[in-house]
N, C-alpha and C. Protein backbone atom coordinates (compact mmCIF):
# COMPACT_ATOMS: atom_id res chain seq x y z
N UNK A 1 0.83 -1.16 0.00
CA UNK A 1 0.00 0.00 0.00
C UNK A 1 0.89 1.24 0.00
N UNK A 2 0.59 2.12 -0.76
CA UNK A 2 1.44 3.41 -0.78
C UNK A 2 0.47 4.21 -0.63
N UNK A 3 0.56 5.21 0.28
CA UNK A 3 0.19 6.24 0.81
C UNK A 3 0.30 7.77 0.82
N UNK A 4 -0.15 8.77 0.04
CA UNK A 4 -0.12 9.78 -0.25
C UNK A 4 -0.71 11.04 0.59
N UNK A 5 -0.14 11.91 1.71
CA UNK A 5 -0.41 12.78 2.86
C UNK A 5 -1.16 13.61 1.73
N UNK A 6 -2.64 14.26 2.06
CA UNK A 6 -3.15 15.15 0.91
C UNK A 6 -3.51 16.42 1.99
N UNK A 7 -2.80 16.19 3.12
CA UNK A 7 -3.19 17.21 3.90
C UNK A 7 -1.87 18.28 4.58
N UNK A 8 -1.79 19.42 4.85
CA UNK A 8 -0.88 20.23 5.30
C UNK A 8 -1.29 20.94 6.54
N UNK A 9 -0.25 21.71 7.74
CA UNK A 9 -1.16 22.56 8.33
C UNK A 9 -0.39 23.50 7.93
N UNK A 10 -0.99 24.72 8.24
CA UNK A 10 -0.95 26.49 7.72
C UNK A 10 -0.99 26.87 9.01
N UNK A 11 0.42 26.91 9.49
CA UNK A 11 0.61 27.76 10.74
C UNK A 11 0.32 29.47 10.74
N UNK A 12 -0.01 29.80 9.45
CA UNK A 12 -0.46 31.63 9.28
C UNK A 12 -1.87 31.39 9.80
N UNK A 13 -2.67 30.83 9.47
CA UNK A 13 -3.90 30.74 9.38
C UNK A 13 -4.65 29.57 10.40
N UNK A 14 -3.32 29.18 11.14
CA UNK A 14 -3.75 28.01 12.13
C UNK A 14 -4.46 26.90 12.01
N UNK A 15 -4.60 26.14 10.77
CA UNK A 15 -5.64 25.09 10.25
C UNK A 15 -4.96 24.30 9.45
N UNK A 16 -5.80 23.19 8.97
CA UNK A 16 -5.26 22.15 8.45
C UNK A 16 -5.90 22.16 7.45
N UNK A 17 -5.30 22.20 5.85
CA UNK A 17 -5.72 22.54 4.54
C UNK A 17 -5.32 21.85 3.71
N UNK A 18 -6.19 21.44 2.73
CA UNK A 18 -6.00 20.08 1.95
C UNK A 18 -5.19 20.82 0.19
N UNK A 19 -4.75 19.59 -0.01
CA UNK A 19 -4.24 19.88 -1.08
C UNK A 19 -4.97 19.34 -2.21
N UNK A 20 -4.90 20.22 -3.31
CA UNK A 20 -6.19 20.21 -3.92
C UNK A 20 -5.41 20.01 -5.61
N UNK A 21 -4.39 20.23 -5.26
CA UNK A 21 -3.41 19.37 -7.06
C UNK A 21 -3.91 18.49 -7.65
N UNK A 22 -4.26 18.11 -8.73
CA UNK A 22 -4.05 16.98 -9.53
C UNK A 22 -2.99 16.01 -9.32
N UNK A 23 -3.00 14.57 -9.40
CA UNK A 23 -2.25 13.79 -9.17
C UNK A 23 -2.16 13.16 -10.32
N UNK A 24 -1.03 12.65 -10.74
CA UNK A 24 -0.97 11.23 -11.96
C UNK A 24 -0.03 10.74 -11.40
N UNK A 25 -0.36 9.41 -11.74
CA UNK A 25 0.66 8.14 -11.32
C UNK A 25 0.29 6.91 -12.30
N UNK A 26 1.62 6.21 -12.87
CA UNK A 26 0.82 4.77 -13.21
C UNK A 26 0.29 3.63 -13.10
N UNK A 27 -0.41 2.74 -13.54
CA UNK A 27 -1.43 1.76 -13.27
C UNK A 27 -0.06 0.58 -12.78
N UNK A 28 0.25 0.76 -13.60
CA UNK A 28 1.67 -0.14 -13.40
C UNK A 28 3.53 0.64 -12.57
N UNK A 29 3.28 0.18 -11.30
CA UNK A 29 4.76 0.92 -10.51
C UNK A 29 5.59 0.14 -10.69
N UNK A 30 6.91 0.23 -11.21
CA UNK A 30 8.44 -0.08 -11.00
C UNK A 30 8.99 0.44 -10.24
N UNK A 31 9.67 -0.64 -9.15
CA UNK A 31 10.36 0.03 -8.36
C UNK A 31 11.90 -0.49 -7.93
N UNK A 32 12.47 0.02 -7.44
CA UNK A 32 14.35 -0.72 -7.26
C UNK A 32 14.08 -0.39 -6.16
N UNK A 33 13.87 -0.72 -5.22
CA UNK A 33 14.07 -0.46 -3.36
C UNK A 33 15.61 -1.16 -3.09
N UNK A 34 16.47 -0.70 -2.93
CA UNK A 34 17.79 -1.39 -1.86
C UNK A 34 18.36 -2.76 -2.77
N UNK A 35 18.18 -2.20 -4.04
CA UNK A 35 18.61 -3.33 -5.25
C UNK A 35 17.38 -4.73 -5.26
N UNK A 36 16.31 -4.13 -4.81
CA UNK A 36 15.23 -5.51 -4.69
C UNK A 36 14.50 -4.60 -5.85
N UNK A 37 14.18 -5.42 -7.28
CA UNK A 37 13.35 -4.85 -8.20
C UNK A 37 11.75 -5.61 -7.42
N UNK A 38 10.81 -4.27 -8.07
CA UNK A 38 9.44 -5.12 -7.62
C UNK A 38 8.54 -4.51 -8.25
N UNK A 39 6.82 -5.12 -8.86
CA UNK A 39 6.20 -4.35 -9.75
C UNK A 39 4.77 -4.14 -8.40
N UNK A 40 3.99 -3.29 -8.80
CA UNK A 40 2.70 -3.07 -8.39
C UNK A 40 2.10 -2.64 -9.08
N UNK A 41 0.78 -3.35 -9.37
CA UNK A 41 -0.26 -3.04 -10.27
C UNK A 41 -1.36 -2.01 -9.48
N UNK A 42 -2.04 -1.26 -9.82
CA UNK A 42 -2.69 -0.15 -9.43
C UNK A 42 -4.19 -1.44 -8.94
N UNK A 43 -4.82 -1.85 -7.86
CA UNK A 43 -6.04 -2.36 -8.05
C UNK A 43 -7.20 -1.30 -7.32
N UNK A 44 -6.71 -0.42 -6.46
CA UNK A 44 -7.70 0.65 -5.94
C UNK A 44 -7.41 1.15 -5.41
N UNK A 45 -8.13 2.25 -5.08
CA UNK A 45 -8.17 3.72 -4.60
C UNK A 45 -9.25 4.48 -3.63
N UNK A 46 -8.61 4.89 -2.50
CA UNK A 46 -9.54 5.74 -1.91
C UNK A 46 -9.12 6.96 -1.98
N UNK A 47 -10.30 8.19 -2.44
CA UNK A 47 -10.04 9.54 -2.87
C UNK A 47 -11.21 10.31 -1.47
N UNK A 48 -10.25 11.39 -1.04
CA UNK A 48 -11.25 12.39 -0.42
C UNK A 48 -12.08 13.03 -1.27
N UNK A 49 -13.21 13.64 -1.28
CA UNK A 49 -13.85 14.16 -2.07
C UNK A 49 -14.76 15.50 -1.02
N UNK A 50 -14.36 16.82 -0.99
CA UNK A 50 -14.90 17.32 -0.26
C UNK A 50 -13.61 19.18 -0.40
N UNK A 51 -14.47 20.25 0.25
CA UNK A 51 -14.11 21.21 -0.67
C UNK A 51 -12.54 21.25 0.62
N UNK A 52 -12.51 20.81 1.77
CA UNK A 52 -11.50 21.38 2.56
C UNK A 52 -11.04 19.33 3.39
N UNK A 53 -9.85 20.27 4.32
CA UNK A 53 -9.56 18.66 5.00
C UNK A 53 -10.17 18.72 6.42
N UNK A 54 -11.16 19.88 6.55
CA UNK A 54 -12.47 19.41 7.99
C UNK A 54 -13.79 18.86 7.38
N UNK A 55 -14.00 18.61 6.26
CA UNK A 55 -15.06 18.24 5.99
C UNK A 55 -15.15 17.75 4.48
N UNK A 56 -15.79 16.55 4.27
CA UNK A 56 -16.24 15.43 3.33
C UNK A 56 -16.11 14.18 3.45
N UNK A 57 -15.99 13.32 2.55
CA UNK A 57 -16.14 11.74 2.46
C UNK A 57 -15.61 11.45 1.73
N UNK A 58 -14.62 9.68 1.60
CA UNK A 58 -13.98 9.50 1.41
C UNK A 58 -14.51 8.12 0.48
N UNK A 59 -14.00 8.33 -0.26
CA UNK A 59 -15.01 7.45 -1.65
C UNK A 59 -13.49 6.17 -2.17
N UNK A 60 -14.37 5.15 -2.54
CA UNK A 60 -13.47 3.91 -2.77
C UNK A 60 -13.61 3.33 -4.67
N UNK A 61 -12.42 3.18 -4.99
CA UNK A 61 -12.72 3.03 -6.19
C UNK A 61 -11.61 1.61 -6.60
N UNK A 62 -12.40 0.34 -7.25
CA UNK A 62 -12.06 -0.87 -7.49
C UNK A 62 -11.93 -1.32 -8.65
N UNK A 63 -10.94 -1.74 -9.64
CA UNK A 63 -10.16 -2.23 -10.79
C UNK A 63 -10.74 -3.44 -10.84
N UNK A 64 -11.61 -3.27 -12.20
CA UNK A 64 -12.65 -4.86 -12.61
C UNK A 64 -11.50 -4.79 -14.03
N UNK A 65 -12.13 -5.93 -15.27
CA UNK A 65 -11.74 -5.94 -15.90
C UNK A 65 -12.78 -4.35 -17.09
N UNK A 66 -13.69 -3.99 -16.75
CA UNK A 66 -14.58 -2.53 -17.00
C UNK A 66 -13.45 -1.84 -17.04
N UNK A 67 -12.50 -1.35 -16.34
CA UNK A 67 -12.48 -0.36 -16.08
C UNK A 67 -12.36 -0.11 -14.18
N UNK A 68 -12.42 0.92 -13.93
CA UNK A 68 -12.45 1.22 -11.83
C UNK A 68 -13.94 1.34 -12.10
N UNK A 69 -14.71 0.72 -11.09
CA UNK A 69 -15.92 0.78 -10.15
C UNK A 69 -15.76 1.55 -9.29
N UNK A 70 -16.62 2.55 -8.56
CA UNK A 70 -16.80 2.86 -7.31
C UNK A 70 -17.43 4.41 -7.18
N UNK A 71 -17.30 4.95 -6.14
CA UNK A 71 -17.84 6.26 -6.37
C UNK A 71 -18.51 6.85 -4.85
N UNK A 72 -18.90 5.80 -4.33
CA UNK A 72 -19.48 6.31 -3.10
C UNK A 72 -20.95 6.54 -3.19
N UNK A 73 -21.83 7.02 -2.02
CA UNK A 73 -23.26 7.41 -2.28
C UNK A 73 -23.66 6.07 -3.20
N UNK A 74 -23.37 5.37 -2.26
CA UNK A 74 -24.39 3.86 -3.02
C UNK A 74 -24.14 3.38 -4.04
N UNK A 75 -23.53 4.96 -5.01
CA UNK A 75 -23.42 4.97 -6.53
C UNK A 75 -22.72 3.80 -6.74
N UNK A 76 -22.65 3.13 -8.00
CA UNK A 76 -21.50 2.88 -8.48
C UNK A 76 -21.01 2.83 -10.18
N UNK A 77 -20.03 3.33 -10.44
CA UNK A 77 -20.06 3.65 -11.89
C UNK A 77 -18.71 3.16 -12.52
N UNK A 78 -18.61 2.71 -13.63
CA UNK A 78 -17.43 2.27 -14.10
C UNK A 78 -16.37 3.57 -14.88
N UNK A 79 -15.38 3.73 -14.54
CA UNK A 79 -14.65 4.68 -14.85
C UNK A 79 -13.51 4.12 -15.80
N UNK A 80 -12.78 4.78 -16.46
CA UNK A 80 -11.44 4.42 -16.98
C UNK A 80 -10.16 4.69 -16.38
N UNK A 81 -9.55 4.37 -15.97
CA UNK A 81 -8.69 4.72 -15.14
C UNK A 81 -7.94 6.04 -15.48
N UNK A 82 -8.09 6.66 -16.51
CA UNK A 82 -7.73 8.66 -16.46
C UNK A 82 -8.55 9.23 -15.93
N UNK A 83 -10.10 8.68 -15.51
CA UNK A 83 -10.75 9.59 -15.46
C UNK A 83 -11.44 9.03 -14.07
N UNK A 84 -10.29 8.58 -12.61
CA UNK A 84 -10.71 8.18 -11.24
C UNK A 84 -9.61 9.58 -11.07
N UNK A 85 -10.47 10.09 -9.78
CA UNK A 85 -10.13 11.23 -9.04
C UNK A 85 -10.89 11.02 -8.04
């Protein structure tokens, strides 16, 4: 599991504020750790979805052969993997 911090605090403003960038990464990771080669395939994703980091929900998204499933709110919708956020 690799893990991405999407949150900062703002010692001017005393709060904790999300980062709101675009991300890309690939479906497929190569990696060399300490001369150990190793692959990881992308199978899912949980995305915050919400305008700040005090408030929203956190939505789950799952790698079928479709395409990613998921979405949250019961929903569920098949996505392509450019277009999970």
């Amino acid at each position: 599991m690799i893990r991405l911090q999407r949150l900062v605090y703002d010692y001017r403003a005393d709060k904790r504020k999300k980062i709101s960038t675009s991300l890309r990464f690939p479906s497929l990771l190569n990696t060399d750790v300490l001369g150990v080669p190793a692959s990881y395939d992308l199978i899912g994703l949980v995305a915050h979805k919400g305008a700040g980091a005090l408030s929203g929900h956190y939505v789950a998204y799952v790698k079928d052969p479709n395409g990613f499933g998921g979405g949250g709110g019961g929903l569920v919708r098949i996505s392509d993997a450019r277009n999970v956020s």
